[in-house]
Protein backbone atom coordinates (compact mmCIF):
# COMPACT_ATOMS: atom_id res chain seq x y z
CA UNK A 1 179.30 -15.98 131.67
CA UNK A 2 181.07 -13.18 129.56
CA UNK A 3 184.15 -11.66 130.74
CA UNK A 4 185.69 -8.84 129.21
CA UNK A 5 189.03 -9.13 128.07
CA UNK A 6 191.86 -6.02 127.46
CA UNK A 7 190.89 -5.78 123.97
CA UNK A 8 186.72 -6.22 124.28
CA UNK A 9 184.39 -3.46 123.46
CA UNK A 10 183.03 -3.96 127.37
CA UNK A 11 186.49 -3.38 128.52
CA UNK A 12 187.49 -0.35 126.40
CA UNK A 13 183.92 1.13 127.66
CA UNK A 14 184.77 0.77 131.03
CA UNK A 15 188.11 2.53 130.65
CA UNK A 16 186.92 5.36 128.85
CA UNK A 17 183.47 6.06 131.43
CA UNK A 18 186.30 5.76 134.12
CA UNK A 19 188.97 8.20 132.44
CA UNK A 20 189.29 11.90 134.76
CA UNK A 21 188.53 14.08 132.20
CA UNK A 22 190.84 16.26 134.11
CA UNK A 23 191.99 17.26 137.61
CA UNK A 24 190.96 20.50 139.91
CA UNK A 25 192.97 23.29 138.75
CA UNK A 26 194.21 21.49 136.25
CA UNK A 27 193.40 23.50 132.12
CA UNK A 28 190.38 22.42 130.36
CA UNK A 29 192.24 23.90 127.06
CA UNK A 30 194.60 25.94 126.09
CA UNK A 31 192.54 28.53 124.70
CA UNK A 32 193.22 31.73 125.36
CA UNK A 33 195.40 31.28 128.19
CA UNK A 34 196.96 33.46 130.38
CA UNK A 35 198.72 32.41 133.29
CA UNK A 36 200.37 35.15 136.01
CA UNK A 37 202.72 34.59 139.47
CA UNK A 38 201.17 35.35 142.74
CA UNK A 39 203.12 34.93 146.24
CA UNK A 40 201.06 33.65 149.08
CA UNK A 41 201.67 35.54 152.20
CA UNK A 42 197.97 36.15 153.52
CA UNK A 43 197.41 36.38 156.84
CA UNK A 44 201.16 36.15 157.41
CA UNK A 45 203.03 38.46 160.30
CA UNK A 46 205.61 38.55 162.04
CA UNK A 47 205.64 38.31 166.26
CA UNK A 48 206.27 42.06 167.74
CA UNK A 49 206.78 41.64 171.50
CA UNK A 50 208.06 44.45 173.44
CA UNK A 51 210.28 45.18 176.80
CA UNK A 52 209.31 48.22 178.85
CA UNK A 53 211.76 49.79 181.52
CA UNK A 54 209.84 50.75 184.08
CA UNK A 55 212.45 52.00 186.85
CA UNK A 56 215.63 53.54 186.37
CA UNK A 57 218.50 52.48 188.65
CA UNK A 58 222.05 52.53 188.29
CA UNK A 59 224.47 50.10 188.10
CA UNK A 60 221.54 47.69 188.40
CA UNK A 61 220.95 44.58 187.14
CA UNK A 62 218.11 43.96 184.42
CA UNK A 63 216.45 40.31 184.01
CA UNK A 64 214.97 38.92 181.28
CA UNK A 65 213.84 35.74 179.98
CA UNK A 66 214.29 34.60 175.55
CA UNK A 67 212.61 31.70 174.22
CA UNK A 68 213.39 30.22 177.93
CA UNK A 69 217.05 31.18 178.40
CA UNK A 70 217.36 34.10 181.33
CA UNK A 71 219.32 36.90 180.95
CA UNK A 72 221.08 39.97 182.68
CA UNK A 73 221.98 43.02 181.44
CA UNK A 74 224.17 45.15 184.06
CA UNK A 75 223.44 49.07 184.35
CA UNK A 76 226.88 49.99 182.88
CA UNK A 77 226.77 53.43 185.33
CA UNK A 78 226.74 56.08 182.72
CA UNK A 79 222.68 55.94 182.73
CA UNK A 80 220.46 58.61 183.87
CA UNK A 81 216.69 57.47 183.56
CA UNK A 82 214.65 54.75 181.96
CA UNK A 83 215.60 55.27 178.34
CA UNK A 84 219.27 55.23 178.40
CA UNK A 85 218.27 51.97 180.41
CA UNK A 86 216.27 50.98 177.30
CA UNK A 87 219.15 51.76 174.76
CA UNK A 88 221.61 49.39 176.70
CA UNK A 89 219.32 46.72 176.76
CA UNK A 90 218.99 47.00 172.76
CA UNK A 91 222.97 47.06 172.38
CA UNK A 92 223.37 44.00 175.42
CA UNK A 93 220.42 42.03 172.64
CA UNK A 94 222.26 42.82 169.51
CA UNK A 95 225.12 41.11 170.60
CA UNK A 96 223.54 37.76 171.43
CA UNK A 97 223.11 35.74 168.53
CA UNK A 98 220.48 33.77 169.84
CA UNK A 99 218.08 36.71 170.44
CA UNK A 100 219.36 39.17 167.56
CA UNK A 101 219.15 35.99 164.91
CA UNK A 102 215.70 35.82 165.38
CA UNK A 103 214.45 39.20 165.65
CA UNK A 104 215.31 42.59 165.23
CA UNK A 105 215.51 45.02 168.33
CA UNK A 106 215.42 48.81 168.43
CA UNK A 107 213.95 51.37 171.42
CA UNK A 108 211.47 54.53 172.02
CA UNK A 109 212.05 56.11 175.01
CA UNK A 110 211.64 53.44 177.46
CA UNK A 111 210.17 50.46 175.22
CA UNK A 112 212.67 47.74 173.94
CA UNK A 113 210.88 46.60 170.63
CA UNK A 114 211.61 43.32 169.07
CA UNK A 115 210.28 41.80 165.93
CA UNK A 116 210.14 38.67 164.58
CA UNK A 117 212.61 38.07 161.55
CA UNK A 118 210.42 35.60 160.02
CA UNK A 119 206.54 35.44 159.10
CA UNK A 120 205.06 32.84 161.63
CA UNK A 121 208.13 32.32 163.45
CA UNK A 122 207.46 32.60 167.62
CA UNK A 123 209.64 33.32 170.10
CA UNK A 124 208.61 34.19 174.31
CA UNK A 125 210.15 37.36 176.02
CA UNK A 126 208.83 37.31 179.83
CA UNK A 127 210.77 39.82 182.39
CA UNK A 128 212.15 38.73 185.70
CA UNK A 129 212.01 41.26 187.49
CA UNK A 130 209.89 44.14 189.14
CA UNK A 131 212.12 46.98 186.86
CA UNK A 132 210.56 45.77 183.46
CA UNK A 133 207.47 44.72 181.71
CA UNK A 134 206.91 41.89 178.90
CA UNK A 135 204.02 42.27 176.35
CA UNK A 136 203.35 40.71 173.08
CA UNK A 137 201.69 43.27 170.51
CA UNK A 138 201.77 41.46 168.00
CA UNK A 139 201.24 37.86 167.43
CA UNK A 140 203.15 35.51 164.34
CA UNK A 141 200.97 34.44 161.76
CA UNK A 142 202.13 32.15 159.08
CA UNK A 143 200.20 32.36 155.59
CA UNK A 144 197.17 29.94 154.68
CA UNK A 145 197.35 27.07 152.32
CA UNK A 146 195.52 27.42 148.96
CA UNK A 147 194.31 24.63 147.46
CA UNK A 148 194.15 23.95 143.64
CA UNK A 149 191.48 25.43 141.74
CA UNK A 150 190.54 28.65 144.34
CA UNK A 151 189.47 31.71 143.73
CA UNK A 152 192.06 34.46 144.17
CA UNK A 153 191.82 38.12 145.23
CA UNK A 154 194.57 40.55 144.53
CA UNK A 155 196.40 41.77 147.13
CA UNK A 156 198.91 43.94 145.82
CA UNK A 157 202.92 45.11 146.29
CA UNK A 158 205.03 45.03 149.38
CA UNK A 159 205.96 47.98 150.67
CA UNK A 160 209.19 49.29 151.96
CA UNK A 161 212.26 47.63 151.58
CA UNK A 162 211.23 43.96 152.09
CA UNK A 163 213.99 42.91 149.48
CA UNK A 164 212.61 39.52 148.67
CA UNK A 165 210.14 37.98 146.23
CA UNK A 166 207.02 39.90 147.31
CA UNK A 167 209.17 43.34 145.83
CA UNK A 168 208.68 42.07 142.49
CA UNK A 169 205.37 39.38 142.89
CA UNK A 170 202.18 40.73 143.46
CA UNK A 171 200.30 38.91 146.44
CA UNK A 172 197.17 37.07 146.22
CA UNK A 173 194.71 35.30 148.90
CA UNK A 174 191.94 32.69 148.67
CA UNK A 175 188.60 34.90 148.31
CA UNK A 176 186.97 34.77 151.69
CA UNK A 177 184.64 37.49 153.37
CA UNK A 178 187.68 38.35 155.80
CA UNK A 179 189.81 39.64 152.91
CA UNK A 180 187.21 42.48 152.27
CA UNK A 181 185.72 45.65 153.91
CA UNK A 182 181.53 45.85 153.40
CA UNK A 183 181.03 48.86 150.63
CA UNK A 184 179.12 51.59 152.93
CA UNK A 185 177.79 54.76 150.84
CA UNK A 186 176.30 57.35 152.96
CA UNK A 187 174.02 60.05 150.90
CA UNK A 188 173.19 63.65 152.83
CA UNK A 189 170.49 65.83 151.81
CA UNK A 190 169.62 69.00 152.50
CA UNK A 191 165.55 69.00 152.87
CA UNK A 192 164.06 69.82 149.33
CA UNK A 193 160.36 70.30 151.06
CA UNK A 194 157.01 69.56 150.41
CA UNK A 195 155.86 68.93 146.55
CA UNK A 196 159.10 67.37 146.26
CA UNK A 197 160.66 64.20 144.86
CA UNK A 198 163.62 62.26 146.52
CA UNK A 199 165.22 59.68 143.86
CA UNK A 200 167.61 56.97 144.12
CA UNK A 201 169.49 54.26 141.74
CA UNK A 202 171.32 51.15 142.27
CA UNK A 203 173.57 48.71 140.28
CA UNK A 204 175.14 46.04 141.64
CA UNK A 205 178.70 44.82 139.76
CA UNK A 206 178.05 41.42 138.17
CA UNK A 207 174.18 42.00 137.86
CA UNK A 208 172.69 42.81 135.04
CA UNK A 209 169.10 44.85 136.08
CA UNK A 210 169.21 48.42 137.78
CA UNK A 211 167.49 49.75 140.64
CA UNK A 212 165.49 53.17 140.71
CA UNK A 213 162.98 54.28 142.72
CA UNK A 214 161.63 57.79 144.04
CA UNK A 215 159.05 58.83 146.85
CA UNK A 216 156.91 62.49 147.45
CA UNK A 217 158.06 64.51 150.05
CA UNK A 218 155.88 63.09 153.44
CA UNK A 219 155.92 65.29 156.21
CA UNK A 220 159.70 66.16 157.13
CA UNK A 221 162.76 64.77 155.19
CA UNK A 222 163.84 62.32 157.66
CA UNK A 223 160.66 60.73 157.19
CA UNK A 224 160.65 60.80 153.46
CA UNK A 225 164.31 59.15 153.29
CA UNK A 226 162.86 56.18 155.65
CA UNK A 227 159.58 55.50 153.34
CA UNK A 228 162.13 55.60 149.91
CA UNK A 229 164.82 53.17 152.42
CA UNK A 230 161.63 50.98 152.19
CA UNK A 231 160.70 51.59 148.70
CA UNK A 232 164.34 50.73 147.65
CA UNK A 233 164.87 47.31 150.30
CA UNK A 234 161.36 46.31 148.60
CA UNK A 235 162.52 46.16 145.10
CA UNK A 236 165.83 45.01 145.85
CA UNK A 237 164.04 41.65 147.87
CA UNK A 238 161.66 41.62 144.47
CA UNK A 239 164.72 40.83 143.02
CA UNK A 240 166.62 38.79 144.82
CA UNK A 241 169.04 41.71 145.39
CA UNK A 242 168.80 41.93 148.96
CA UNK A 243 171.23 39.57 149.94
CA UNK A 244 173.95 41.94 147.99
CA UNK A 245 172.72 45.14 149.63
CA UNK A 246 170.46 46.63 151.84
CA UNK A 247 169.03 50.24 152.29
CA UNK A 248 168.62 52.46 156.10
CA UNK A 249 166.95 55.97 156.80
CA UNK A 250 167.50 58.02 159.24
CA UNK A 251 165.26 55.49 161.26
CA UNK A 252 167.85 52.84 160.72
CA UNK A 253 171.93 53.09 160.83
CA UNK A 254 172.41 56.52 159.26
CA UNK A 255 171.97 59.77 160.87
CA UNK A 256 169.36 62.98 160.48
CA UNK A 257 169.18 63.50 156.50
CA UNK A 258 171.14 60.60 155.25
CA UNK A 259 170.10 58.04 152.83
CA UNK A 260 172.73 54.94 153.37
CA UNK A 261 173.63 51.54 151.48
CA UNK A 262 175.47 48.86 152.65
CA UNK A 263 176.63 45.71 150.87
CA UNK A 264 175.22 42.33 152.81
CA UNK A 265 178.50 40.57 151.76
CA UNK A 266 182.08 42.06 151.96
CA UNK A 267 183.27 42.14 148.42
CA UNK A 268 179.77 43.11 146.95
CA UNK A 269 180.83 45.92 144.81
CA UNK A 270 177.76 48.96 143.69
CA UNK A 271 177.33 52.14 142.51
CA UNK A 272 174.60 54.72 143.67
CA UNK A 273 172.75 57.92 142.73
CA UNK A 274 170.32 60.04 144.74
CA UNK A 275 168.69 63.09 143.18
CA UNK A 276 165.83 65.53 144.18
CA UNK A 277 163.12 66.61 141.63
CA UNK A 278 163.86 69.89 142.36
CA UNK A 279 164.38 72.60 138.99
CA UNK A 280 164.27 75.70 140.87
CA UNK A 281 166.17 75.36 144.36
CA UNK A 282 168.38 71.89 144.14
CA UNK A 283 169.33 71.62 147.46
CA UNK A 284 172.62 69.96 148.50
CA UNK A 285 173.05 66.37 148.23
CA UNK A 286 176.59 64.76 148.87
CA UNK A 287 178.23 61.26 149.49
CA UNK A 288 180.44 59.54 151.56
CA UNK A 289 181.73 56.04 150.29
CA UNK A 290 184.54 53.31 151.33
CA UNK A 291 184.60 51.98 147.93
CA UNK A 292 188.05 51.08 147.09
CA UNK A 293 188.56 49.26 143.97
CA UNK A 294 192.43 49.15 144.44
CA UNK A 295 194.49 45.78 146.12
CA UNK A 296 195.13 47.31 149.18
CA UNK A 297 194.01 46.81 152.60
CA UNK A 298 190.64 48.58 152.50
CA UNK A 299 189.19 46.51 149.35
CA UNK A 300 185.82 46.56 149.22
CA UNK A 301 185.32 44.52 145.30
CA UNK A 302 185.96 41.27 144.71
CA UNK A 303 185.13 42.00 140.55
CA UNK A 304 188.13 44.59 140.74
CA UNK A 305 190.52 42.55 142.44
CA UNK A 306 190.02 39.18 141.33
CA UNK A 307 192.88 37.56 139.91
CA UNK A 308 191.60 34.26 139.15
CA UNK A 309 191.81 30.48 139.53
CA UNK A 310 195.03 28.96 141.32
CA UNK A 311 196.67 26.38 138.69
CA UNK A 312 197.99 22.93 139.31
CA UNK A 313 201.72 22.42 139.67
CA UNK A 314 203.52 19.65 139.67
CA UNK A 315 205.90 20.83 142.28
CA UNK A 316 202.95 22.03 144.88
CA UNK A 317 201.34 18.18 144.63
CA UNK A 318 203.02 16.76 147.95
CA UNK A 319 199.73 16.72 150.15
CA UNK A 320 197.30 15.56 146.79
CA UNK A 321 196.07 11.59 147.13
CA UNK A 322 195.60 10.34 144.08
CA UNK A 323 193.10 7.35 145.48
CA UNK A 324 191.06 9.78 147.41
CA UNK A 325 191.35 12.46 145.74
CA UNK A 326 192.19 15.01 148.21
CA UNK A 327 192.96 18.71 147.39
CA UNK A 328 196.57 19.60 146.27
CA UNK A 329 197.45 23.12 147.96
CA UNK A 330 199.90 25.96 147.55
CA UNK A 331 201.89 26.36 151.26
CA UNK A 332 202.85 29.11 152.77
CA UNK A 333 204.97 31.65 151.17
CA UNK A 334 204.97 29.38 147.90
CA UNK A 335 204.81 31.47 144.85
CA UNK A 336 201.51 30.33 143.08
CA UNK A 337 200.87 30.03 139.04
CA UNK A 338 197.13 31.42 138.76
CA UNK A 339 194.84 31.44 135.29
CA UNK A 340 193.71 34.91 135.09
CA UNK A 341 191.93 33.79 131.35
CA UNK A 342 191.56 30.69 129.35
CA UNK A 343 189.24 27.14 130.29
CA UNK A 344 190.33 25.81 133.97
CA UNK A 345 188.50 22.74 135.30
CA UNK A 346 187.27 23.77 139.01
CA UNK A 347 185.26 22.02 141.91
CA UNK A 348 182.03 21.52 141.88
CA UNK A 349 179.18 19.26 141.95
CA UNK A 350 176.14 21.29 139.82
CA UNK A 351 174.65 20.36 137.07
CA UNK A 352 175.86 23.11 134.61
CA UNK A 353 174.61 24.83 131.68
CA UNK A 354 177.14 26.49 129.30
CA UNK A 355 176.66 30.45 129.43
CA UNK A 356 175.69 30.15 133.17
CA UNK A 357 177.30 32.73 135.42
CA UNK A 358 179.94 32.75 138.15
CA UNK A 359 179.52 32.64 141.71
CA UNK A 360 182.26 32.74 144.25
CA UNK A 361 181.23 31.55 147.54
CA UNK A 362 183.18 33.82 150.46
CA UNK A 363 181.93 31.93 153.73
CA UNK A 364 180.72 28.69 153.86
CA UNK A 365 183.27 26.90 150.79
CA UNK A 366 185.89 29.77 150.57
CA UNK A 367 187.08 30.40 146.87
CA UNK A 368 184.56 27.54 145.34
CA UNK A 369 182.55 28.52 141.63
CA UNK A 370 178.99 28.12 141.67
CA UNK A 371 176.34 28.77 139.39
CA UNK A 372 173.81 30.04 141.36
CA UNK A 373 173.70 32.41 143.85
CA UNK A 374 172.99 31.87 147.77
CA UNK A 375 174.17 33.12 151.22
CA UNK A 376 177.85 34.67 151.50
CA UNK A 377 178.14 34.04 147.23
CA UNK A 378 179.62 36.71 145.09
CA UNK A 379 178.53 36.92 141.54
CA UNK A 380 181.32 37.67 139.06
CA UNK A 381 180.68 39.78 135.75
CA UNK A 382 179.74 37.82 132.70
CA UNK A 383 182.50 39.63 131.12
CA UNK A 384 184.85 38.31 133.12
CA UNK A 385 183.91 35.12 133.67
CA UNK A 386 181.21 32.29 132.75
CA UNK A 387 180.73 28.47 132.81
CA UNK A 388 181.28 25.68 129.90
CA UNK A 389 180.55 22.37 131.03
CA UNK A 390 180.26 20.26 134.10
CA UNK A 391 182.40 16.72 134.12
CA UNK A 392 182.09 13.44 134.98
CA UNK A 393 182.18 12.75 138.88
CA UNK A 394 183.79 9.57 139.24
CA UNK A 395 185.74 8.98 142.84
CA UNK A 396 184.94 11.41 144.65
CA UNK A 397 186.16 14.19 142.02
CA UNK A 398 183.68 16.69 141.46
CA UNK A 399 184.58 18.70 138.57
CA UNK A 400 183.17 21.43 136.11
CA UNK A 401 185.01 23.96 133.45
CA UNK A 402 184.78 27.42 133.69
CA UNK A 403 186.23 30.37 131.41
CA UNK A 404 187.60 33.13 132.32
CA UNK A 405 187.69 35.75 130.15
């Protein structure tokens, strides 16, 4: 029997088919790198639970429960309805640390509002008594882990004065359907009529062919819109485009003269056209869209705000095993160190061909790369980003390097 000893051939082989070629969200190379902060606050918010006053009376007293200490607030006498009743209560809550310490307090009319100092921080408010009613309107939310190697979307500035690191750090979020609004464009058309032609065009972002199609006139425009609805869903399904965006007449979703598309997965970006063959007597045509390209609240692209991969820190490795080779994350709040170009190795299990292109999956493995498209994936442009190489998959570490450009 052979054994192999620390300075064999078999021994050196085994060490280098068992050497990580690298880690998830760890760099592949430095090439071309370019590395930007992000702060991760998404779906953070902070508890707003309110106190309404429902009956005025003076000299009263006015029961209240915080975080499960009761207390009472005296009528001071110089009241005269339900909102000077409200303004004491706000001065009585300022001037208990335990209550004003956690949130802030301020009053409408008759409604005691009190919010939550902190992102994800909780506190109960319940009333004791007939004169006032408790309600939460808002519930805390503290912000999602992001582990290593993710997908990021953009998510933009704080606003107002917030005075802390999101003023001057631009948010980001793991890519995920919820993040993003579906891209609806609605076309009206006034009806050319008969010996007419009604044309459309399509491009998806991140695909490379273009969709155009056109129908005759057929009996009343409403009726000609549905048949080109079909036309259009027809060549979108011949290729493989139909689980980006799909096509209604007035038959379907849109109303009386309208000509709508709707992307299948939020974050599908496209741009649209619809004409009329008509030289002598165009009639009106015009458009209604929700595109919105920018980081705010309404994004409907994931190619215009994608930020790119979240990087491995040292400093963010507290919950990564090294023997089973569990995902390191970014917590809550934790300002993040994100590749938006260069060679980053990422997850995933393919075989993969250099020059392949980018999907992001949005539903099933939030924030994942793939290289090949299927339900709830996003593909990114080939000008932003493409594969390199897939790596060895040793203990449990799936790995492959991608580029972003």
């Amino acid at each position: 029997m052979t054994f192999a000893t620390a300075n064999s051939p078999a021994h050196q082989q085994t060490v280098r088919d068992r050497k990580l070629q690298g880690y998830v969200g760890g760099r592949y190379s430095d090439l071309d790198a370019l590395e930007r902060n992000y702060v991760n606050i998404d779906p953070q918010a902070v508890q707003v639970s309110t106190l309404t006053v429902d009956t005025y009376t003076g000299s009263a007293d006015y029961v209240f429960s915080f975080n499960g200490v009761e207390y009472t607030m005296t009528e001071d006498g110089t009241g005269a309805n339900t909102t000077d009743v409200a303004e004491q209560l706000v001065a009585f809550m300022e001037n208990e640390g335990a209550i004003y310490g956690i949130a802030t307090v301020e009053s409408a009319i008759n409604v005691v509002t009190l919010t939550g100092r902190s992102p994800g921080g909780t506190f109960t408010l319940t009333d004791s008594d007939a004169k006032l009613t408790s309600a939460t309107t808002t519930s805390a939310a503290d912000a999602d882990e992001i582990e290593f190697g993710r997908a990021l979307a953009r998510g933009g500035y704080a606003t107002g004065a917030v005075l802390n690191v999101e003023d001057s750090i631009e948010s980001a979020a793991k890519v995920e359907a919820s993040y993003f609004t579906a891209q609806v464009d609605t076309w009206t058309l006034a009806d050319p009529g008969i010996g007419q032609f009604i044309k459309a065009w399509i491009k998806i972002r991140g695909l490379d062919a273009e969709i155009e199609e056109q129908v005759p006139w057929d009996t009343n425009l409403d009726t000609t819109l549905d048949n080109l609805a079909t036309v259009l869903n027809a060549a979108l399904t011949d290729m493989s485009y139909n689980a980006y965006v799909t096509v209604a007449g007035p038959g379907g979703a849109p109303g009386a003269g309208e000509l709508e598309f709707t992307a299948a997965i939020a974050g599908v970006e496209f741009t649209t056209m619809v004409t009329v063959d008509d030289a002598a007597a165009y009639p009106a045509i015009t458009v209604s869209s929700n595109k919105d390209l920018t980081h705010g609240s309404g994004r409907t692209s994931l190619a215009a705000s994608f930020a790119g991969v979240a990087l491995r820190v040292s400093d963010q490795e507290a919950a990564y095993d090294l023997t089973a080779r569990t995902e390191g994350k970014y917590a809550a709040r934790s300002t993040m160190l994100v590749a938006e170009r260069g060679e980053v190795w990422v997850q995933n299990s393919q075989t993969i061909i250099a020059g392949q292109q980018v999907f992001v999956d949005t539903a099933a493995t939030t924030g994942l790369f793939y290289n090949a498209a299927a339900a709830g994936r996003i593909p990114l442009p080939r000008e932003r980003a493409e594969w390199i190489k897939g790596g060895r998959t040793i203990d449990n570490e799936n790995i492959a390097a991608l580029r972003l450009k």
